[in-house]
PDB file of N, CA and C in Angstrom:
ATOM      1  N   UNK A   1     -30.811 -11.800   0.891  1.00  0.00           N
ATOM      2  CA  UNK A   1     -29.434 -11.556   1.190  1.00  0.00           C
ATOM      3  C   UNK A   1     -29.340 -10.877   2.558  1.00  0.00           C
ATOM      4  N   UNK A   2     -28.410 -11.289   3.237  1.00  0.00           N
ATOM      5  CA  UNK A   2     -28.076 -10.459   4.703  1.00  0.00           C
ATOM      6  C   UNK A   2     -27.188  -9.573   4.686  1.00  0.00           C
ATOM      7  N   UNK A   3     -27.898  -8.441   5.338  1.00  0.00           N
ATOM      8  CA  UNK A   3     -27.446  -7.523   5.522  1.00  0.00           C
ATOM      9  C   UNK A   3     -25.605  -7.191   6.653  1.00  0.00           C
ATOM     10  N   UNK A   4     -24.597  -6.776   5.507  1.00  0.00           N
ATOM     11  CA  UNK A   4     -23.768  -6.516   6.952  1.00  0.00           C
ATOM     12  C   UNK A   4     -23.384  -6.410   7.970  1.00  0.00           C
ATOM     13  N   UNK A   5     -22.635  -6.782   8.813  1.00  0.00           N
ATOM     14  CA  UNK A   5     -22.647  -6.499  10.126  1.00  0.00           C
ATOM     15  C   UNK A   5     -22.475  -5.278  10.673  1.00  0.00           C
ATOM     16  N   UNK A   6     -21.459  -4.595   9.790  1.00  0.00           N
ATOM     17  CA  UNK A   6     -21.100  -3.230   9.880  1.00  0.00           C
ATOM     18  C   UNK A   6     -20.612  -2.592   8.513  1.00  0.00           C
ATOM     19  N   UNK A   7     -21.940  -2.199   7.815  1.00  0.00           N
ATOM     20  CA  UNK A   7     -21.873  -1.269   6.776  1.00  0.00           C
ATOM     21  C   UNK A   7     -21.069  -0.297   6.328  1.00  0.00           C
ATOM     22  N   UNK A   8     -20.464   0.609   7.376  1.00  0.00           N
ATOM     23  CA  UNK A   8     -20.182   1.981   6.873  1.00  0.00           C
ATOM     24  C   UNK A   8     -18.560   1.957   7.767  1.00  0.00           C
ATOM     25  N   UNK A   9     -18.000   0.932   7.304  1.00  0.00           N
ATOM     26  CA  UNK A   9     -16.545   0.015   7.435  1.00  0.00           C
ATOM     27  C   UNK A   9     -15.757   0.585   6.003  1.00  0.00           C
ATOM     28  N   UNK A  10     -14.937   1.242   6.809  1.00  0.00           N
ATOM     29  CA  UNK A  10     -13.719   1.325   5.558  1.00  0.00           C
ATOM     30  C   UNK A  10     -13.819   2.931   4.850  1.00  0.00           C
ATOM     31  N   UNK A  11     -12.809   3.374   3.890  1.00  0.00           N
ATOM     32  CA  UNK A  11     -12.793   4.551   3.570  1.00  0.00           C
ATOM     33  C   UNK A  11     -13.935   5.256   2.949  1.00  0.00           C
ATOM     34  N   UNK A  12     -14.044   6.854   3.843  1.00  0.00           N
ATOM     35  CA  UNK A  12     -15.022   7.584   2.470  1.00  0.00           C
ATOM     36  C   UNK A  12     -14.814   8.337   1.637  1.00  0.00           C
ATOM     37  N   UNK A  13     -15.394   7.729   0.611  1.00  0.00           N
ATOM     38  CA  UNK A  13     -14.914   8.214  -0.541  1.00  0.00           C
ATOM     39  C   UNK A  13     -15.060   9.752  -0.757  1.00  0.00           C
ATOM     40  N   UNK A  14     -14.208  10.528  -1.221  1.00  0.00           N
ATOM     41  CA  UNK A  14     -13.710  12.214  -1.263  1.00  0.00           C
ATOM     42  C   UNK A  14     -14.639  12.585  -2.543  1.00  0.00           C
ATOM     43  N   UNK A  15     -15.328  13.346  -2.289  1.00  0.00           N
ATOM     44  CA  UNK A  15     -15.848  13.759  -3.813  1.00  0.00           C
ATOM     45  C   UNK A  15     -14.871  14.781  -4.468  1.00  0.00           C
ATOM     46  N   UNK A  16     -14.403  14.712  -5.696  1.00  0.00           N
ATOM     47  CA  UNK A  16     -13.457  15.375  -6.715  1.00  0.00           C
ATOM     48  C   UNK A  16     -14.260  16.340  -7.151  1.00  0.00           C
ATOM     49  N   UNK A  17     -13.879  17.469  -7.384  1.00  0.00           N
ATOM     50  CA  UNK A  17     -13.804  18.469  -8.178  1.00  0.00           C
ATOM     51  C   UNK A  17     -13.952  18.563  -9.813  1.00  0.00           C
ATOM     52  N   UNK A  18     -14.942  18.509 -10.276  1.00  0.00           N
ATOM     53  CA  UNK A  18     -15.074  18.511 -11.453  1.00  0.00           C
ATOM     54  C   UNK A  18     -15.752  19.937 -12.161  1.00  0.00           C
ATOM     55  N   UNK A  19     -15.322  19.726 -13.449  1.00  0.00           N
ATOM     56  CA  UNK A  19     -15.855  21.228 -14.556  1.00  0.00           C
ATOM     57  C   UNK A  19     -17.286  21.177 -13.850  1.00  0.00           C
ATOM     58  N   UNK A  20     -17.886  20.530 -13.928  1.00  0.00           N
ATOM     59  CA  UNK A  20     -19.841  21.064 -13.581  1.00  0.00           C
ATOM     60  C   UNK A  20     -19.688  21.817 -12.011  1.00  0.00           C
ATOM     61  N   UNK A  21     -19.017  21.571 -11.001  1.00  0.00           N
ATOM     62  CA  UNK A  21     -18.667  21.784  -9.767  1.00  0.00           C
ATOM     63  C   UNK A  21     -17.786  23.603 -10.271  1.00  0.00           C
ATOM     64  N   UNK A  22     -17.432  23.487 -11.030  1.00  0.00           N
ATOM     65  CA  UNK A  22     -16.607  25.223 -10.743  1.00  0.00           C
ATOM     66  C   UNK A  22     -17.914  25.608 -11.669  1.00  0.00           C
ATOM     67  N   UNK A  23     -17.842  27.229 -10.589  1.00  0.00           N
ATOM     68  CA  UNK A  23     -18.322  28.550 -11.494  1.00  0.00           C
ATOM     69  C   UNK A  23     -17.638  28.978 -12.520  1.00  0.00           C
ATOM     70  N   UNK A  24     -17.858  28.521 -13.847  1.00  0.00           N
ATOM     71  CA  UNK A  24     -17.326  29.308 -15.305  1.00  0.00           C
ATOM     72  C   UNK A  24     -17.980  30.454 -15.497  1.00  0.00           C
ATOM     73  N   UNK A  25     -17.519  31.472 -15.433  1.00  0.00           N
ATOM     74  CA  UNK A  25     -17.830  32.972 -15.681  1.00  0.00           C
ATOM     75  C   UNK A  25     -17.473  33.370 -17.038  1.00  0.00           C
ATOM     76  N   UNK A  26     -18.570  34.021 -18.362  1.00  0.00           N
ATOM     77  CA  UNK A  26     -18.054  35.012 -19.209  1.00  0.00           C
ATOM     78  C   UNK A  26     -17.683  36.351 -18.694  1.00  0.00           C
ATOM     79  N   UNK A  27     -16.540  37.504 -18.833  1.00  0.00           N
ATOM     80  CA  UNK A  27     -15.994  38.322 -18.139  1.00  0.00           C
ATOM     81  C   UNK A  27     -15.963  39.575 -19.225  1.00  0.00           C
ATOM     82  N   UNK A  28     -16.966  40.653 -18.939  1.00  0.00           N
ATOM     83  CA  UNK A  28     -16.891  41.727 -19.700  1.00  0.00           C
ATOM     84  C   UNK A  28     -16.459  42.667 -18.688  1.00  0.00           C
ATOM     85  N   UNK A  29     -15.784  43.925 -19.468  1.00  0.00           N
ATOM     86  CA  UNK A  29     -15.454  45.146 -18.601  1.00  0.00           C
ATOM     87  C   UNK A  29     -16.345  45.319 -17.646  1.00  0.00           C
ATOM     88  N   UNK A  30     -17.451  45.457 -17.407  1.00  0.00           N
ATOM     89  CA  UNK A  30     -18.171  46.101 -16.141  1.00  0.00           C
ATOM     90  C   UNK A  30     -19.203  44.787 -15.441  1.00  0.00           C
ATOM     91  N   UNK A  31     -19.273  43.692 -16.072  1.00  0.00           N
ATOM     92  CA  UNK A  31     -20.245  42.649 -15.809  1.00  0.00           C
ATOM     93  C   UNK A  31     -19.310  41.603 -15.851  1.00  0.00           C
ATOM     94  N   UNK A  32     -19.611  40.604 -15.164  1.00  0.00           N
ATOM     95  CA  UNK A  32     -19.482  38.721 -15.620  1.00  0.00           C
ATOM     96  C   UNK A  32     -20.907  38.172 -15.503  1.00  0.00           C
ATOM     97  N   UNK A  33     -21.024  37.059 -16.317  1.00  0.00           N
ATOM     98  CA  UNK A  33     -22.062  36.337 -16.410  1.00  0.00           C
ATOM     99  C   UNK A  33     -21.827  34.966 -16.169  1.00  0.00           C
ATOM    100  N   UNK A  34     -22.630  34.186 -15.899  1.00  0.00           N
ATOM    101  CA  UNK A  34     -22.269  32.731 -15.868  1.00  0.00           C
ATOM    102  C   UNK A  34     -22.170  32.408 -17.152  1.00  0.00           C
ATOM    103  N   UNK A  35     -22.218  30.640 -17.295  1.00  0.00           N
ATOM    104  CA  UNK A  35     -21.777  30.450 -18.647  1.00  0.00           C
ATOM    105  C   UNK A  35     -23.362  30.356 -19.144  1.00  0.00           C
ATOM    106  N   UNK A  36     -23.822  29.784 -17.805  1.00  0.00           N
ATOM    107  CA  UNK A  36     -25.320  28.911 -18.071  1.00  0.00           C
ATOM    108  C   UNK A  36     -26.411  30.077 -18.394  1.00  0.00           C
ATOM    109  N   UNK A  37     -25.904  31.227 -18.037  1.00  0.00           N
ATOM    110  CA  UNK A  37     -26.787  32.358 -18.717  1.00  0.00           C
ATOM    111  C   UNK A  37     -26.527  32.890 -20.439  1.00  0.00           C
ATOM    112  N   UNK A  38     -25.630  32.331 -21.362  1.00  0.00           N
ATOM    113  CA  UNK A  38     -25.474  32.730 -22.420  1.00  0.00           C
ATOM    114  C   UNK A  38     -26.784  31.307 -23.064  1.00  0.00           C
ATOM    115  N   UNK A  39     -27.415  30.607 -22.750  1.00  0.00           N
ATOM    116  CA  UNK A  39     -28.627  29.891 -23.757  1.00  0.00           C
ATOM    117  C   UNK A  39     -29.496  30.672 -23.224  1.00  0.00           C
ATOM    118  N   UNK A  40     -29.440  31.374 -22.825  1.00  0.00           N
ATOM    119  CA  UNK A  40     -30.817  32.424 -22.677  1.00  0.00           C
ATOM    120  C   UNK A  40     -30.826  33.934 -23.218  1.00  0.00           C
ATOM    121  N   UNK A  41     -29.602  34.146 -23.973  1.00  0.00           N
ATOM    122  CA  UNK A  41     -29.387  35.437 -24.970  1.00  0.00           C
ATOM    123  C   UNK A  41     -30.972  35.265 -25.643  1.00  0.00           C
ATOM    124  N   UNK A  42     -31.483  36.744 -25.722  1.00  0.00           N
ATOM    125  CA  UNK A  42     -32.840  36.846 -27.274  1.00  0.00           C
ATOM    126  C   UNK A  42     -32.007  37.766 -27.984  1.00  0.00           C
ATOM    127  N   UNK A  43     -31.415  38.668 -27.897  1.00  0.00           N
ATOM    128  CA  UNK A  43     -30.856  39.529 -28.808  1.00  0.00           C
ATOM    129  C   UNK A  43     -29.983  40.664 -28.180  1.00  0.00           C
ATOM    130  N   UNK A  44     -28.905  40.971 -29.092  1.00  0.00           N
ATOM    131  CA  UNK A  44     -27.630  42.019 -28.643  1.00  0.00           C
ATOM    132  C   UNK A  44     -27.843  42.795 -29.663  1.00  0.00           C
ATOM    133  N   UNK A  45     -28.044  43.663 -29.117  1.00  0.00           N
ATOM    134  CA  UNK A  45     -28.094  45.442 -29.994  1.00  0.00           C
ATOM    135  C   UNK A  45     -27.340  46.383 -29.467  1.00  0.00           C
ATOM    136  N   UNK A  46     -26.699  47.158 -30.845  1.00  0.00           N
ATOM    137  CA  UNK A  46     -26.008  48.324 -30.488  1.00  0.00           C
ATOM    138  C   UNK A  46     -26.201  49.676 -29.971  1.00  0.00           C
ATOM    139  N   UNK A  47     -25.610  50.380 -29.226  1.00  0.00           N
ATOM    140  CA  UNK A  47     -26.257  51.312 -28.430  1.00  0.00           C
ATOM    141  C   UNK A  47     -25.342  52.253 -28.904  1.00  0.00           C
ATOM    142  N   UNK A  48     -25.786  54.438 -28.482  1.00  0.00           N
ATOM    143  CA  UNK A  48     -25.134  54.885 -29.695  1.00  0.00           C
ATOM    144  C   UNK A  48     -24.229  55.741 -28.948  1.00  0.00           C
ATOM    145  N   UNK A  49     -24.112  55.091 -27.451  1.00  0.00           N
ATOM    146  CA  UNK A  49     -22.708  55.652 -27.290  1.00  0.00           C
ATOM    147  C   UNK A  49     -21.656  54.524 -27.308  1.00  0.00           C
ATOM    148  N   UNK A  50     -21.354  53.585 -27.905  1.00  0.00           N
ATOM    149  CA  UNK A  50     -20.653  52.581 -28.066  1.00  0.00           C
ATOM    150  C   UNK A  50     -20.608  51.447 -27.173  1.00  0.00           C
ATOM    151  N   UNK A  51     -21.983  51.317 -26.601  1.00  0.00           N
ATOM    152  CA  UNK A  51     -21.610  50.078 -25.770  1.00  0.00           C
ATOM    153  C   UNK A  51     -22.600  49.241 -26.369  1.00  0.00           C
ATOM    154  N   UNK A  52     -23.020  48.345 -25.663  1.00  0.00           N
ATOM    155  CA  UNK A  52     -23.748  47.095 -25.975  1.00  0.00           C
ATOM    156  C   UNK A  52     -24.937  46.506 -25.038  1.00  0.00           C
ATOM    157  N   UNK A  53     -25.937  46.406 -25.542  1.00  0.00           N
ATOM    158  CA  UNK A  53     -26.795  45.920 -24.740  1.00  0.00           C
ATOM    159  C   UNK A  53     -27.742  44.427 -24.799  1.00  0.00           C
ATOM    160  N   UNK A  54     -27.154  43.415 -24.073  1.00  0.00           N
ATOM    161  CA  UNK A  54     -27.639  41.894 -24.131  1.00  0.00           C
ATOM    162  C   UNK A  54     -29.142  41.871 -23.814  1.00  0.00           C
ATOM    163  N   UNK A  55     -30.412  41.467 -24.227  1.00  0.00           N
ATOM    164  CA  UNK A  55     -31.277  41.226 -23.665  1.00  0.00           C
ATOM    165  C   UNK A  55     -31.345  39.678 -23.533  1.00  0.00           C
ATOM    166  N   UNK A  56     -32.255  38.746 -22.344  1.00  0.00           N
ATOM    167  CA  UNK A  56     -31.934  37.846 -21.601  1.00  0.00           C
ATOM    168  C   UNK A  56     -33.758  37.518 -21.863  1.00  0.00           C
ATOM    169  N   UNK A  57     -34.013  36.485 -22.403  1.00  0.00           N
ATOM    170  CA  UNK A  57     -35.371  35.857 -22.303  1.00  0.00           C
ATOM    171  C   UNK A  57     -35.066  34.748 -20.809  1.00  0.00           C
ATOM    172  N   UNK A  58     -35.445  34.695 -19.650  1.00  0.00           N
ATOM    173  CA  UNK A  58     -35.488  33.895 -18.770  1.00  0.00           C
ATOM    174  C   UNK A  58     -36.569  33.081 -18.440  1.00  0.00           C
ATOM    175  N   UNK A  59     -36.852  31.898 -18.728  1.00  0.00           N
ATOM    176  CA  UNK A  59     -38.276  30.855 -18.395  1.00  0.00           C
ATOM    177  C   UNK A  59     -38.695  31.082 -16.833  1.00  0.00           C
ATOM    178  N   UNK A  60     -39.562  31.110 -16.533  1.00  0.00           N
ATOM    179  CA  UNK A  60     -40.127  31.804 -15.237  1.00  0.00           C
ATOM    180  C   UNK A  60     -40.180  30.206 -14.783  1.00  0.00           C
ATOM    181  N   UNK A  61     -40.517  29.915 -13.302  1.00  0.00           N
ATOM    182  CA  UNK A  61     -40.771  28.916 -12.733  1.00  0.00           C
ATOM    183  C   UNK A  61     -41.786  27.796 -13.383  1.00  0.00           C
ATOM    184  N   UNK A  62     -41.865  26.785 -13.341  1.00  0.00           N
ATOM    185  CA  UNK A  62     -43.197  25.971 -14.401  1.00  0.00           C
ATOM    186  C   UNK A  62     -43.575  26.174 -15.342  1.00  0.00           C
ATOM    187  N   UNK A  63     -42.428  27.084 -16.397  1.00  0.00           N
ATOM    188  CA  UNK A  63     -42.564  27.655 -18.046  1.00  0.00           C
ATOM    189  C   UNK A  63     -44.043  28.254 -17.821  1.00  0.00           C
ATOM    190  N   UNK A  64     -44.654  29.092 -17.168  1.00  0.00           N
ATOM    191  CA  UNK A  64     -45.398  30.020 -17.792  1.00  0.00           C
ATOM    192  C   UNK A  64     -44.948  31.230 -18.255  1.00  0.00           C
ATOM    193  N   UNK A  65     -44.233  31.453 -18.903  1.00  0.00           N
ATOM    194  CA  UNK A  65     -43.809  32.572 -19.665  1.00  0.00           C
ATOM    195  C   UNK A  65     -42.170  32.861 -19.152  1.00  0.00           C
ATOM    196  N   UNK A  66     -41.923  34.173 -20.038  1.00  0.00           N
ATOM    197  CA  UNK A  66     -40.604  34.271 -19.915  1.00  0.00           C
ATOM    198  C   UNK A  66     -40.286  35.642 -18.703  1.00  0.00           C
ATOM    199  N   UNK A  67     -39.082  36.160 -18.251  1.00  0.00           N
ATOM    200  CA  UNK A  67     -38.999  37.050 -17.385  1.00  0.00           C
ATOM    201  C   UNK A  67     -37.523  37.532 -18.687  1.00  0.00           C
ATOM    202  N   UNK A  68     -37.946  38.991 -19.140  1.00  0.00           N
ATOM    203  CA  UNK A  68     -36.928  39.850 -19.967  1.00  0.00           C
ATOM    204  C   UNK A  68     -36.625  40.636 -18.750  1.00  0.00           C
ATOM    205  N   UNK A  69     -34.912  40.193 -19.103  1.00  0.00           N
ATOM    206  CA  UNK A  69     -33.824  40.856 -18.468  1.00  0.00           C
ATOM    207  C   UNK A  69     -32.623  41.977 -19.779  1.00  0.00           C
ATOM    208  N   UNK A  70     -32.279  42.987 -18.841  1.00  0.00           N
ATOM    209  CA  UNK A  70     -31.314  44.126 -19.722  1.00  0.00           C
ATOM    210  C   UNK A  70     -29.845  43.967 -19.259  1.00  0.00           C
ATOM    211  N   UNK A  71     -29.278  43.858 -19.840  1.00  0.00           N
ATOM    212  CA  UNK A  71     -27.421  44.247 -19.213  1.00  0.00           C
ATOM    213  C   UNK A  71     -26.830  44.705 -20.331  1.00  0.00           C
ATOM    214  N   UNK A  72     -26.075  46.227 -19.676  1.00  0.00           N
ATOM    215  CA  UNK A  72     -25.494  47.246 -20.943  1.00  0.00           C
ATOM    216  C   UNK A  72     -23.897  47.066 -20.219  1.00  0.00           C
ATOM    217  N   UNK A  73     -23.429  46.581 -21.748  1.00  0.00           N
ATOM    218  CA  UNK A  73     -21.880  45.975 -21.648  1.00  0.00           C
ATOM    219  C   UNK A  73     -21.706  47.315 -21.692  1.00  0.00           C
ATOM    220  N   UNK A  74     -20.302  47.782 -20.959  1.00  0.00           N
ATOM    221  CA  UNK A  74     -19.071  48.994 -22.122  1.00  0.00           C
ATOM    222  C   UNK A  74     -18.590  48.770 -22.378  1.00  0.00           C
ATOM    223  N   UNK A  75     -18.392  47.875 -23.866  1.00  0.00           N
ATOM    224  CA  UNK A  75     -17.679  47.036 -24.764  1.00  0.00           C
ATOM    225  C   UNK A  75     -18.461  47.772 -26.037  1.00  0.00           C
ATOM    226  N   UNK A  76     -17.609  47.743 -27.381  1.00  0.00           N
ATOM    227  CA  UNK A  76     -18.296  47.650 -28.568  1.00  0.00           C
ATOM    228  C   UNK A  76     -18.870  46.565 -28.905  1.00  0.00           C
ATOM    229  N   UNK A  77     -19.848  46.711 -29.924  1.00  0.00           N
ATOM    230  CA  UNK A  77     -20.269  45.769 -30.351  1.00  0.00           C
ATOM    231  C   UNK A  77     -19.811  44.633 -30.764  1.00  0.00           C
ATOM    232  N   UNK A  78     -18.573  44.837 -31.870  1.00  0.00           N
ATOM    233  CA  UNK A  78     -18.063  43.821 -32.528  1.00  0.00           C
ATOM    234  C   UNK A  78     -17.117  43.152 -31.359  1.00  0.00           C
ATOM    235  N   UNK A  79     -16.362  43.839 -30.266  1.00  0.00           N
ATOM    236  CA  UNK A  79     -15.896  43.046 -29.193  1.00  0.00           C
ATOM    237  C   UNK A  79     -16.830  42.332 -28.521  1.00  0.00           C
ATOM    238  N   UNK A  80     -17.772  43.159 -28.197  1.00  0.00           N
ATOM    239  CA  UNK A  80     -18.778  41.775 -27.590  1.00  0.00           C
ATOM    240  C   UNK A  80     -19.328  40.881 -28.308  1.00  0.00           C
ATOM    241  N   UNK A  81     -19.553  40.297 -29.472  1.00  0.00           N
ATOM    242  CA  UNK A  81     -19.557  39.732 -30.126  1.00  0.00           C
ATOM    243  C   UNK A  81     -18.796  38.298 -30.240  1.00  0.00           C
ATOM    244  N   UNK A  82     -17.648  38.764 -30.279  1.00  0.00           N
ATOM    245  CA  UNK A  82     -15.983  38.499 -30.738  1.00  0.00           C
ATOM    246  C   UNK A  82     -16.067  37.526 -29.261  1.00  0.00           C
ATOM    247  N   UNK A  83     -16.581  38.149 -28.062  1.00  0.00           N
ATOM    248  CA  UNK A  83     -16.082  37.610 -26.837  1.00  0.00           C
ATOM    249  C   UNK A  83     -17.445  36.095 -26.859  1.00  0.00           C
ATOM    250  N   UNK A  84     -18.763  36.896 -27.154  1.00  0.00           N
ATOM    251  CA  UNK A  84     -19.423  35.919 -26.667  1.00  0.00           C
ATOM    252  C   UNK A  84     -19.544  34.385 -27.638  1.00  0.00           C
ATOM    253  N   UNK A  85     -19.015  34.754 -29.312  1.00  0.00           N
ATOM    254  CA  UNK A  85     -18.568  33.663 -30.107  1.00  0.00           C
ATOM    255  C   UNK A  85     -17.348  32.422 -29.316  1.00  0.00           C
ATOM    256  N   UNK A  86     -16.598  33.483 -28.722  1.00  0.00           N
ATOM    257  CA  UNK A  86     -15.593  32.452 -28.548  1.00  0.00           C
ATOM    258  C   UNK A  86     -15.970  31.271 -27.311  1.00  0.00           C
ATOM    259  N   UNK A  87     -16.933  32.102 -26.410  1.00  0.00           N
ATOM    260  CA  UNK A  87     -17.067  31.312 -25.383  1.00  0.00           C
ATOM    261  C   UNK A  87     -18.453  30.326 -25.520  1.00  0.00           C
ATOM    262  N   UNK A  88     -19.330  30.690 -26.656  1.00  0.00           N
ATOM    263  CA  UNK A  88     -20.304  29.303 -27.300  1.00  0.00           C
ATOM    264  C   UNK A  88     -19.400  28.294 -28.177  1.00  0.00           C
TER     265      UNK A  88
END
């Protein structure tokens, strides 16, 4: 087949804006998180002045192991909870 005479003839096409294209943020009192960081929750425990603390299992580069991360909400428990149900 032969090639065009002049290929790159006529409109270019606009790339649209789509959900994968925006930053979705979960939004706690003192933190936001992405969304893409809630499949990497290992466990939320209560802390005993009323806040909350997420720990974060993160796969290190070429899955050799994981990298544990800390973030202490000032939220109660059952609100953070409440928040991170709604947004899985």
């Amino acid at each position: 087949m032969r090639p065009k005479k002049y290929p790159y003839s006529g409109t270019v096409k606009a790339k649209k804006t789509t959900k994968e294209d925006k930053l979705e943020l979960v939004v706690f009192p003192n933190i936001s998180l992405r969304k893409e960081m809630l499949k990497h929750i290992y466990t939320v425990t209560r802390y005993h002045d009323g806040c909350t603390i997420i720990y974060f299992k993160v796969p290190k580069l070429f899955g050799l192991g994981y990298d544990e991360e800390r973030v202490r909400v000032a939220l109660r428990y059952e609100d953070t909870l409440k928040i991170l149900n709604d947004v899985m």
